[in-house]
PDB file of N, CA and C in Angstrom:
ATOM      1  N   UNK A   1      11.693  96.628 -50.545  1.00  0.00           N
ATOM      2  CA  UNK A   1      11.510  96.930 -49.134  1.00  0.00           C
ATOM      3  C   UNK A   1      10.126  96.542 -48.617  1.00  0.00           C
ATOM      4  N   UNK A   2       8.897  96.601 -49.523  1.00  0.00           N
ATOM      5  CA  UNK A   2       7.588  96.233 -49.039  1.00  0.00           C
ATOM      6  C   UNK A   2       7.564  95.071 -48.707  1.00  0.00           C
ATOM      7  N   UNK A   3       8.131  93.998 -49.287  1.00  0.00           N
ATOM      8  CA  UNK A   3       7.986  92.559 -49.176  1.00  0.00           C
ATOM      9  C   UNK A   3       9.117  91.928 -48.118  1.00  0.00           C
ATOM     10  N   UNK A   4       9.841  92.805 -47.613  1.00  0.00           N
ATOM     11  CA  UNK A   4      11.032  92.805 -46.405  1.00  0.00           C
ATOM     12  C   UNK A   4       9.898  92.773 -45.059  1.00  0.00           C
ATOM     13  N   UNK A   5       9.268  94.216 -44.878  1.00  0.00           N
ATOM     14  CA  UNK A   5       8.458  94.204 -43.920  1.00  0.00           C
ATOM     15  C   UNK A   5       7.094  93.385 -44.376  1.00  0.00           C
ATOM     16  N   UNK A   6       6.862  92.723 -45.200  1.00  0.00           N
ATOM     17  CA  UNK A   6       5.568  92.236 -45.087  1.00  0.00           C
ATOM     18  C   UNK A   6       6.074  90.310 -44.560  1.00  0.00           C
ATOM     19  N   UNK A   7       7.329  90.264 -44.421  1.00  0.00           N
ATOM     20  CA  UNK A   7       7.975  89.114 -44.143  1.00  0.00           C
ATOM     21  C   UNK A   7       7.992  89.299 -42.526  1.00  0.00           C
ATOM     22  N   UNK A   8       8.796  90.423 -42.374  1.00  0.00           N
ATOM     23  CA  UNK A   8       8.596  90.516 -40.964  1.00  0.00           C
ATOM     24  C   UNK A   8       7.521  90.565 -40.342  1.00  0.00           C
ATOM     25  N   UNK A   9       5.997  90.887 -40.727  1.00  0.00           N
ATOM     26  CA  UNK A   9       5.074  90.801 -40.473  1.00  0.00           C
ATOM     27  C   UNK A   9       4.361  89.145 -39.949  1.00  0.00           C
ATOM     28  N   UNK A  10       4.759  88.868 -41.053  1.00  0.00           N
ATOM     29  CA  UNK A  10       4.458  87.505 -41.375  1.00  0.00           C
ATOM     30  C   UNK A  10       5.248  86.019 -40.442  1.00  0.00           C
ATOM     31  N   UNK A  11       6.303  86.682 -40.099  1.00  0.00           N
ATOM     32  CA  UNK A  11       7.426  85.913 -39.054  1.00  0.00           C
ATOM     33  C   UNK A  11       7.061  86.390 -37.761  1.00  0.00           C
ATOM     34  N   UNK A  12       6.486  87.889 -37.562  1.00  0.00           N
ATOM     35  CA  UNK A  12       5.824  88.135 -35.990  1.00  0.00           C
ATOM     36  C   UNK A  12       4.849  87.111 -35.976  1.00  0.00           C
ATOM     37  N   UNK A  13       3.998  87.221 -36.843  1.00  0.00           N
ATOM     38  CA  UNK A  13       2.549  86.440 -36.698  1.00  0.00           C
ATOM     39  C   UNK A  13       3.197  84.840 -36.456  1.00  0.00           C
ATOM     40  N   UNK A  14       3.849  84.189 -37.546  1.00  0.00           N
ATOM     41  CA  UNK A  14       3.842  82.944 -37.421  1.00  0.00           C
ATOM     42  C   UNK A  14       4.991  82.182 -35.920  1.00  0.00           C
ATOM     43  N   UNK A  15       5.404  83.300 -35.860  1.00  0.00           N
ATOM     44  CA  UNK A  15       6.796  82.600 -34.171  1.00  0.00           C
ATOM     45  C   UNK A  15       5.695  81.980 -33.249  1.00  0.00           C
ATOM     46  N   UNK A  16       4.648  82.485 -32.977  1.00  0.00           N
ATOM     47  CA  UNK A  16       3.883  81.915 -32.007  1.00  0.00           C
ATOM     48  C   UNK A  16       3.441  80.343 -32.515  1.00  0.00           C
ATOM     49  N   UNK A  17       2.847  79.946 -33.726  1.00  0.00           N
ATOM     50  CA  UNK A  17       2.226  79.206 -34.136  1.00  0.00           C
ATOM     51  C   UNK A  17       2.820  77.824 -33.106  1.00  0.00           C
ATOM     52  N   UNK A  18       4.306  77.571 -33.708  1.00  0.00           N
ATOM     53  CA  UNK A  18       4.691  76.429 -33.465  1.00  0.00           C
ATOM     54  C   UNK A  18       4.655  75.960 -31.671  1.00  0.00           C
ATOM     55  N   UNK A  19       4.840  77.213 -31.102  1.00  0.00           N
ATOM     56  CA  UNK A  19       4.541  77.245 -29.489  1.00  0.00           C
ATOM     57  C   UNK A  19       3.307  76.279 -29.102  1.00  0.00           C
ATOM     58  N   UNK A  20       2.107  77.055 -30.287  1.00  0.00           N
ATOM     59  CA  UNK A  20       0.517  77.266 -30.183  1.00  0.00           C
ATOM     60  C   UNK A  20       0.639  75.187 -30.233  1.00  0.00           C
ATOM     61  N   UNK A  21       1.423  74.951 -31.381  1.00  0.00           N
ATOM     62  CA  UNK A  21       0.802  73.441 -32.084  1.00  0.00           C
ATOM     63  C   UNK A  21       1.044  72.974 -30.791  1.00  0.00           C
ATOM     64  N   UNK A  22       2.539  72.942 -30.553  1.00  0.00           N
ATOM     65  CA  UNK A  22       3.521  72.251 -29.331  1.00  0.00           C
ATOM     66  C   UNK A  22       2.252  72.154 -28.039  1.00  0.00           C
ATOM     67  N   UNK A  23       2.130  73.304 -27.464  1.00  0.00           N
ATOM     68  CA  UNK A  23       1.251  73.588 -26.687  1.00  0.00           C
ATOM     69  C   UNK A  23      -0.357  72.386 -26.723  1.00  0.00           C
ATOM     70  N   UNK A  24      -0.718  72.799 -27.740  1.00  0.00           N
ATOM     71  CA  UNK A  24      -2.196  71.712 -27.719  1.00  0.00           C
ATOM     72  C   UNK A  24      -1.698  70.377 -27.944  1.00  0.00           C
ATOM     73  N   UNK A  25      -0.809  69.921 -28.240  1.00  0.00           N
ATOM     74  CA  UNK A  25      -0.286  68.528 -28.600  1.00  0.00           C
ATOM     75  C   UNK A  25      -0.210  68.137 -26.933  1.00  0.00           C
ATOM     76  N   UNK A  26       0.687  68.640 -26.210  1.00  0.00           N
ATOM     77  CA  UNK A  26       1.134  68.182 -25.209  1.00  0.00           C
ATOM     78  C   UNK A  26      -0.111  68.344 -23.922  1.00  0.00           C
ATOM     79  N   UNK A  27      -1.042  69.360 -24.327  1.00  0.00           N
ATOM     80  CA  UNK A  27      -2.358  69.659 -23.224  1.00  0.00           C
ATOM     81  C   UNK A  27      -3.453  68.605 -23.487  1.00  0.00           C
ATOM     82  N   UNK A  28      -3.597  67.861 -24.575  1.00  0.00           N
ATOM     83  CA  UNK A  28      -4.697  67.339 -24.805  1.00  0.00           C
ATOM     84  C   UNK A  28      -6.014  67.188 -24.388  1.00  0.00           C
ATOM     85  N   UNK A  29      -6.034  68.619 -24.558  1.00  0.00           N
ATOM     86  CA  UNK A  29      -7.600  69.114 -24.860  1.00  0.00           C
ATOM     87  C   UNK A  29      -8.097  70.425 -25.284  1.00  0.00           C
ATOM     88  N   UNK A  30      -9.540  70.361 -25.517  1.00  0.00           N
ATOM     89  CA  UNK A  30      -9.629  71.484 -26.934  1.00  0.00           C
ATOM     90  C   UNK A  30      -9.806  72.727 -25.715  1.00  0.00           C
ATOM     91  N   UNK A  31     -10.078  72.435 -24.318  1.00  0.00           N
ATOM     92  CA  UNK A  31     -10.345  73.830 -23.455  1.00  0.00           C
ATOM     93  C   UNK A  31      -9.455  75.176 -23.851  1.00  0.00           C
ATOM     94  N   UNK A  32     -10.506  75.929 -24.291  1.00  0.00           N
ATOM     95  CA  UNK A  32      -9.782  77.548 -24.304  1.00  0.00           C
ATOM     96  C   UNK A  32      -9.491  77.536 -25.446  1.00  0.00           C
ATOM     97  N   UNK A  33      -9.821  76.772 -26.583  1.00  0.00           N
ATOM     98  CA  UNK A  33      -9.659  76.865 -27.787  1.00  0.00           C
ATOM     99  C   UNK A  33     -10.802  77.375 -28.896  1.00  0.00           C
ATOM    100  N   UNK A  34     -10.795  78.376 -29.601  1.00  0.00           N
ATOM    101  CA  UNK A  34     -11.481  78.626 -30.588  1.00  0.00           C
ATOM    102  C   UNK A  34     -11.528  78.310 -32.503  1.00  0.00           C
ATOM    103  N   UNK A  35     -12.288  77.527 -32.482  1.00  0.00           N
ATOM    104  CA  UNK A  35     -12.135  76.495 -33.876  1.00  0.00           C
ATOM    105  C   UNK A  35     -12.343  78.228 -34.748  1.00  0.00           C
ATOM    106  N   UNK A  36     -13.587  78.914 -34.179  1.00  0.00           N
ATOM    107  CA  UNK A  36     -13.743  79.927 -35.435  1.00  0.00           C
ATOM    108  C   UNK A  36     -12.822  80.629 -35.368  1.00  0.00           C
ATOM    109  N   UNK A  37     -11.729  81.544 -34.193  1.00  0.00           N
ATOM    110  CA  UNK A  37     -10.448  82.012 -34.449  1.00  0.00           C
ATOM    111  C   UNK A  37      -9.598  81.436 -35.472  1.00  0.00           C
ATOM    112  N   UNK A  38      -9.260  79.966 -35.296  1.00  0.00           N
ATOM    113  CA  UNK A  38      -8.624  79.156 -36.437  1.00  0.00           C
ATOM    114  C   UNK A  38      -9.103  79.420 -37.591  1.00  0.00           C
ATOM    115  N   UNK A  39     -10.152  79.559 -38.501  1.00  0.00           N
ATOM    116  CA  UNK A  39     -10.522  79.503 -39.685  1.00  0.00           C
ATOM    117  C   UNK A  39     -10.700  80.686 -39.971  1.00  0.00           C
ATOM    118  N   UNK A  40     -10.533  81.740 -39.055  1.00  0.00           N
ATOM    119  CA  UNK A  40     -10.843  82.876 -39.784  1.00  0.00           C
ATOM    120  C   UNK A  40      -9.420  83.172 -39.848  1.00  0.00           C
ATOM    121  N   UNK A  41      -8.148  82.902 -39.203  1.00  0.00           N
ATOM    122  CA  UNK A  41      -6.704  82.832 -39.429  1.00  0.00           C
ATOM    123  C   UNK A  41      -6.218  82.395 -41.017  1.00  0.00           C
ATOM    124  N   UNK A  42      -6.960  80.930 -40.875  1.00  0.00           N
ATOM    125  CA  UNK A  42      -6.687  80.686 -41.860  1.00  0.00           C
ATOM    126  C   UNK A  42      -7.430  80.702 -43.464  1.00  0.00           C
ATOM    127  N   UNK A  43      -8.390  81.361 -43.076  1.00  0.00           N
ATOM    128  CA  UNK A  43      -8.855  82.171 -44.233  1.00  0.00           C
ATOM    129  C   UNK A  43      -8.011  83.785 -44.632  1.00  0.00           C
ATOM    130  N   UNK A  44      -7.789  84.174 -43.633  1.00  0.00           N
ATOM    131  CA  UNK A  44      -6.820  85.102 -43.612  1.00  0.00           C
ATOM    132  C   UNK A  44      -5.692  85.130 -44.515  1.00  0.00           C
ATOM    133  N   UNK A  45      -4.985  84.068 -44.269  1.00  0.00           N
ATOM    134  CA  UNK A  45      -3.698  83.405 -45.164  1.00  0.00           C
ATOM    135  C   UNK A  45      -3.892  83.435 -46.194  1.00  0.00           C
ATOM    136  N   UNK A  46      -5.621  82.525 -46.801  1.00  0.00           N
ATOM    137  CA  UNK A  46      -5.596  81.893 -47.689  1.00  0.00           C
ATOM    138  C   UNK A  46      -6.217  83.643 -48.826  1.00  0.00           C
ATOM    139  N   UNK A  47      -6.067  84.461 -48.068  1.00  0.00           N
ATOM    140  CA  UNK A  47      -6.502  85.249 -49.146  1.00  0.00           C
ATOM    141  C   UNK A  47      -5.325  86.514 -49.215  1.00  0.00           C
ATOM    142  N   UNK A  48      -4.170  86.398 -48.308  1.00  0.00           N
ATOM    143  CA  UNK A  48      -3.019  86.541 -48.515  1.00  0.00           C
ATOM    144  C   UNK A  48      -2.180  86.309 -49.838  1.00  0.00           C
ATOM    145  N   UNK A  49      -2.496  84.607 -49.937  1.00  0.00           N
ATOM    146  CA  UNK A  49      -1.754  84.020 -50.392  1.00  0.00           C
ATOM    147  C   UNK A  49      -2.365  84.155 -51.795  1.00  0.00           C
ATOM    148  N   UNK A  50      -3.575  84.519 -52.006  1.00  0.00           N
ATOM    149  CA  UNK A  50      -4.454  84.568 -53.370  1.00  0.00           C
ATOM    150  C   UNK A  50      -4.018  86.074 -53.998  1.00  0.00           C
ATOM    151  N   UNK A  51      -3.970  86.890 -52.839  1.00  0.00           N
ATOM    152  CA  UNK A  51      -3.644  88.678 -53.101  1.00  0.00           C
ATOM    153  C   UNK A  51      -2.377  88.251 -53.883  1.00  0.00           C
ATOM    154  N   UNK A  52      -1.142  87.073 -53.109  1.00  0.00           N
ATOM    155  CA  UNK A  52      -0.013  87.636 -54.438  1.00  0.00           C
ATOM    156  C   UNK A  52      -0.233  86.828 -55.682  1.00  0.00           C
ATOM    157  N   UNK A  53      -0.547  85.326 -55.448  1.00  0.00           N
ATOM    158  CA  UNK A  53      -0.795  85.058 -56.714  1.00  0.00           C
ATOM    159  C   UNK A  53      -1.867  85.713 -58.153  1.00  0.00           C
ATOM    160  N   UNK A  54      -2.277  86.709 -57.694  1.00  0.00           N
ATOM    161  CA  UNK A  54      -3.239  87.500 -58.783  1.00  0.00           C
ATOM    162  C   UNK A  54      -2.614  88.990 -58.794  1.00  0.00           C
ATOM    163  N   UNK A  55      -1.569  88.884 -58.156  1.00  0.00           N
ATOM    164  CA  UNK A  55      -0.651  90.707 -57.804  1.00  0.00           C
ATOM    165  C   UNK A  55       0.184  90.097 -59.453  1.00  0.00           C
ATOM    166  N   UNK A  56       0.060  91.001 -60.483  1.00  0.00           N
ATOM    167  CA  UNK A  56       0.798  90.463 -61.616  1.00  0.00           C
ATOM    168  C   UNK A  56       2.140  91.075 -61.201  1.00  0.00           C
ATOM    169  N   UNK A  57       2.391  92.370 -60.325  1.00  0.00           N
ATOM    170  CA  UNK A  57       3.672  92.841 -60.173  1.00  0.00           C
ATOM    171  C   UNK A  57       4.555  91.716 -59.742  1.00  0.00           C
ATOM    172  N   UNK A  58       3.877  90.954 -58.567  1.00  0.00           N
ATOM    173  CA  UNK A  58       4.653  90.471 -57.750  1.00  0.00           C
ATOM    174  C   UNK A  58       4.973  88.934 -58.721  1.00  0.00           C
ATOM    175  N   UNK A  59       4.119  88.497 -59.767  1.00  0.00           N
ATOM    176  CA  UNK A  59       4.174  87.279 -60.220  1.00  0.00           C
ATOM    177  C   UNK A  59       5.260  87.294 -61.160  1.00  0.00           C
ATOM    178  N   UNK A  60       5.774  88.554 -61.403  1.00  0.00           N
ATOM    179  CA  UNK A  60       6.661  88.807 -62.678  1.00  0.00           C
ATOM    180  C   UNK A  60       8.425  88.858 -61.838  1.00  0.00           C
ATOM    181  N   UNK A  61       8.318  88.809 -60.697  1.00  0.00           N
ATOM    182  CA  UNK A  61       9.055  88.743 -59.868  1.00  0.00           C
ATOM    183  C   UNK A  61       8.893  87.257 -58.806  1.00  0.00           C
ATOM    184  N   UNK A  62       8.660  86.709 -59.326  1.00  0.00           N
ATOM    185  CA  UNK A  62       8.600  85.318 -58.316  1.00  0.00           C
ATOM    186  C   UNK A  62       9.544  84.971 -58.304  1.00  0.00           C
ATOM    187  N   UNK A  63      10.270  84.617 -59.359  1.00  0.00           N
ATOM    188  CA  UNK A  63      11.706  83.891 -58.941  1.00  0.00           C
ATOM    189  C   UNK A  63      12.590  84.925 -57.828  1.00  0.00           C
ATOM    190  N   UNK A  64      12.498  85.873 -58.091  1.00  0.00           N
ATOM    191  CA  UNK A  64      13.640  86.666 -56.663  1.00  0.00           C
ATOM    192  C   UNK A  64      12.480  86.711 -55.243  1.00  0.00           C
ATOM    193  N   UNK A  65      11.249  86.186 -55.582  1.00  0.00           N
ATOM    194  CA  UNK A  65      10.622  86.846 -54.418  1.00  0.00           C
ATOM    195  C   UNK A  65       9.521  85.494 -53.775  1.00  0.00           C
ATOM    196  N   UNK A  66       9.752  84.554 -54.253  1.00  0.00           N
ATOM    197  CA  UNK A  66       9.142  83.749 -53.704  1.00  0.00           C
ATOM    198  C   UNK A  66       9.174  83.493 -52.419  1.00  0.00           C
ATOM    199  N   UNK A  67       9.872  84.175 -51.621  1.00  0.00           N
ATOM    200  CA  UNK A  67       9.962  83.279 -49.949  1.00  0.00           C
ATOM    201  C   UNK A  67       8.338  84.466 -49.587  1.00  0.00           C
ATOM    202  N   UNK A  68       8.518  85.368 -49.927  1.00  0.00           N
ATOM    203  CA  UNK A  68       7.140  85.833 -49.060  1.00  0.00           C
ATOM    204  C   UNK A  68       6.104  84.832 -49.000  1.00  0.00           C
ATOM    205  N   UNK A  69       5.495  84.600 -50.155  1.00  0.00           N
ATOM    206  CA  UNK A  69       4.588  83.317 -50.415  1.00  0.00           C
ATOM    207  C   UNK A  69       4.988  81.876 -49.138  1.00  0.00           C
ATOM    208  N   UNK A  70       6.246  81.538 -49.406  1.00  0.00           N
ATOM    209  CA  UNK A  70       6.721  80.661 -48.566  1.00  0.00           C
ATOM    210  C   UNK A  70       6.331  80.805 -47.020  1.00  0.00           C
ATOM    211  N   UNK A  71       6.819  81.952 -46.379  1.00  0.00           N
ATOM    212  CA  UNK A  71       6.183  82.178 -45.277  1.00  0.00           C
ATOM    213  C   UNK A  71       4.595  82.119 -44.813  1.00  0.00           C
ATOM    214  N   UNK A  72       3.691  83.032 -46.056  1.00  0.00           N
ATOM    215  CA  UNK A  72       2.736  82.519 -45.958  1.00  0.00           C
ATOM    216  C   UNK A  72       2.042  81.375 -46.230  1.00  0.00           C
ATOM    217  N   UNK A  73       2.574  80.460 -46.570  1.00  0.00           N
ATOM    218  CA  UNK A  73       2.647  78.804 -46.635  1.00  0.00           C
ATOM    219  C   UNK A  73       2.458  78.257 -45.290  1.00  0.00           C
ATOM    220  N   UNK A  74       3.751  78.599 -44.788  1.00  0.00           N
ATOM    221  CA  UNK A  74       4.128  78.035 -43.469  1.00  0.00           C
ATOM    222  C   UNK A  74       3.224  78.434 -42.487  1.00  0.00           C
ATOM    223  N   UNK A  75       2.899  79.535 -42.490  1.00  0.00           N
ATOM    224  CA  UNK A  75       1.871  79.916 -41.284  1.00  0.00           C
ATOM    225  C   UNK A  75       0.819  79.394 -41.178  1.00  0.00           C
ATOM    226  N   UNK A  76      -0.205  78.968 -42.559  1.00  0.00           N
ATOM    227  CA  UNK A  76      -1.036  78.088 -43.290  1.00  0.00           C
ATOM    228  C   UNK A  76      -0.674  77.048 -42.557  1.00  0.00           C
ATOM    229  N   UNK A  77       0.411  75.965 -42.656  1.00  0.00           N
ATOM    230  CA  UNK A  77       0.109  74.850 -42.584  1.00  0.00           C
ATOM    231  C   UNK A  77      -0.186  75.090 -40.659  1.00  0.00           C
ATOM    232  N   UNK A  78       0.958  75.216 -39.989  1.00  0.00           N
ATOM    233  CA  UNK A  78       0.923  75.962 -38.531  1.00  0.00           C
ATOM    234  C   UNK A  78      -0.655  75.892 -38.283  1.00  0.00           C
ATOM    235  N   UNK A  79      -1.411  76.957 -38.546  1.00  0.00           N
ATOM    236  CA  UNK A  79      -2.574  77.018 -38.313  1.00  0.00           C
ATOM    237  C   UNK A  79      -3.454  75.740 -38.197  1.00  0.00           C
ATOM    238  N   UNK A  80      -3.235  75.331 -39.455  1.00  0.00           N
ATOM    239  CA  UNK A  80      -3.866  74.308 -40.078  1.00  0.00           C
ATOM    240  C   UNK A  80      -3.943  72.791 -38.824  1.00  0.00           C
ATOM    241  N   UNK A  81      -2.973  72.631 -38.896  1.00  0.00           N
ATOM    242  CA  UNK A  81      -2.053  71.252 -37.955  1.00  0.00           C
ATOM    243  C   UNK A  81      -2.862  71.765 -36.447  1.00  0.00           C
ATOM    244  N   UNK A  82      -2.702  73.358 -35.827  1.00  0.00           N
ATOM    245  CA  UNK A  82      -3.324  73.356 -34.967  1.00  0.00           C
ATOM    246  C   UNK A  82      -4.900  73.389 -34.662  1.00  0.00           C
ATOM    247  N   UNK A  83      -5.316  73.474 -35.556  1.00  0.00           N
ATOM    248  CA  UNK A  83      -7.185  73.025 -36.228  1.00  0.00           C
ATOM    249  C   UNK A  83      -7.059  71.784 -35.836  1.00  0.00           C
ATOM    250  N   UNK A  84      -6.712  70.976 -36.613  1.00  0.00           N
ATOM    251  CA  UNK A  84      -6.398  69.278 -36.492  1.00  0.00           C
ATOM    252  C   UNK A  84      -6.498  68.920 -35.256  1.00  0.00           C
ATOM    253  N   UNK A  85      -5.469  69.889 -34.292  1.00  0.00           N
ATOM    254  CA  UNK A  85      -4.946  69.330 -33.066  1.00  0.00           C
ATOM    255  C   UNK A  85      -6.464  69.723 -32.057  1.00  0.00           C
ATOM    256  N   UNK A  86      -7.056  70.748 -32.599  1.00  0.00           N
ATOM    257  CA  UNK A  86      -8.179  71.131 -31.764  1.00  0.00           C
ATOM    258  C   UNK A  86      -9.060  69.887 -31.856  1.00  0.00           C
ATOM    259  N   UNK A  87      -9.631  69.421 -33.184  1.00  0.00           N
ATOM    260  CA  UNK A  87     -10.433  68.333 -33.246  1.00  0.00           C
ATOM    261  C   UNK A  87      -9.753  66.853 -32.814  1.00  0.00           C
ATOM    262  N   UNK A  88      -8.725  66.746 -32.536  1.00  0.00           N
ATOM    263  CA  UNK A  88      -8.100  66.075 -32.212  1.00  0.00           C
ATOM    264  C   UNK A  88      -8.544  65.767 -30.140  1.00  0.00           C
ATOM    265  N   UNK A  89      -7.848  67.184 -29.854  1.00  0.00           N
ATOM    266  CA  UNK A  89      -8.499  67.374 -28.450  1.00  0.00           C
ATOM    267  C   UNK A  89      -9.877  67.320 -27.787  1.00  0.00           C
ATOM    268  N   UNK A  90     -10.349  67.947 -28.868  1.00  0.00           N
ATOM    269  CA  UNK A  90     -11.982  67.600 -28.332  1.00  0.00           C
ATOM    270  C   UNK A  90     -12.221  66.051 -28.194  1.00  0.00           C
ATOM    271  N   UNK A  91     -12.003  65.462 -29.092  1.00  0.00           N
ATOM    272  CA  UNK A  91     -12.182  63.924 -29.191  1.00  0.00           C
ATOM    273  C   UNK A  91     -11.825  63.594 -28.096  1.00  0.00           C
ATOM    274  N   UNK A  92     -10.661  63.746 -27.701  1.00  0.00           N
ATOM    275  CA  UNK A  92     -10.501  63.003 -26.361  1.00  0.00           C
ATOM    276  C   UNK A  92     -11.275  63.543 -25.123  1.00  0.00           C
ATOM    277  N   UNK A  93     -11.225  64.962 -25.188  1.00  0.00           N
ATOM    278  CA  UNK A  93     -12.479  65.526 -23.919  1.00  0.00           C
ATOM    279  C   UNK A  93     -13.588  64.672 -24.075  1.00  0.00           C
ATOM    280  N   UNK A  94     -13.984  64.249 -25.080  1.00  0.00           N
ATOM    281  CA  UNK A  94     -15.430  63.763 -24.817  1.00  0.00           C
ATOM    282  C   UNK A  94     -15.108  62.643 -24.726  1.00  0.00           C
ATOM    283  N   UNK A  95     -13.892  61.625 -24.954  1.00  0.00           N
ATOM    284  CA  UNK A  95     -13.408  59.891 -24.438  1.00  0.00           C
ATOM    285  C   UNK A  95     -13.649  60.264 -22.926  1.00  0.00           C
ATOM    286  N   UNK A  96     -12.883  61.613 -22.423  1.00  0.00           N
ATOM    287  CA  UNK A  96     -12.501  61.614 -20.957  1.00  0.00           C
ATOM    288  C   UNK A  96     -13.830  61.914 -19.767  1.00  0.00           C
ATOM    289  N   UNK A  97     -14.609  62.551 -20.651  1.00  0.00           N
ATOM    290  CA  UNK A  97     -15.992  62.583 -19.886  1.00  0.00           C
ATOM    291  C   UNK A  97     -16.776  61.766 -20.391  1.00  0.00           C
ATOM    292  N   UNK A  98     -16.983  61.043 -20.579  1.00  0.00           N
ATOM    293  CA  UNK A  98     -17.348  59.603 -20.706  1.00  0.00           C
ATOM    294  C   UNK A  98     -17.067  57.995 -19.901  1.00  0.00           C
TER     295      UNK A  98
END
């Protein structure tokens, strides 16, 4: 049951992401964007994702329980892609004021 709601947790957090990428892809530009929000997200994840791989309970159970990990994968990359897309945007703000 812990790893039920820590999925649902994990699926609240990540539904927005793909909005988030979609969103800066199609705005092209970094306005209203915070690079340090991003990295502290995804430092977030990345010590998520370290908590189960060093959880020996949960490692002795991976084969039935791997999608938690999975999710926190996915949110990772999400994040990640929208980092990209930030430095991505800025670049062009500064082509466009120029």
């Amino acid at each position: 049951m812990p790893e039920i709601l820590e999925i649902i947790m994990i699926v609240c957090f990540g539904a927005s992401w793909p909005f988030n990428v979609a969103k800066a892809w199609r705005a092209r530009t970094a306005k209203g964007k915070s690079p340090t929000f991003l990295f502290l997200i995804i430092v977030g994840y990345l010590s998520g994702i370290a908590a189960k791989l060093t959880n020996a309970a949960y490692m002795a159970q991976f084969g039935q329980k791997w999608y938690v990990l999975f999710f926190y994968l996915l949110n990772l990359l999400m994040v990640t892609a929208d980092l990209c897309l930030y430095y991505r945007n800025r670049r062009l703000d500064s082509q466009t004021a120029n």
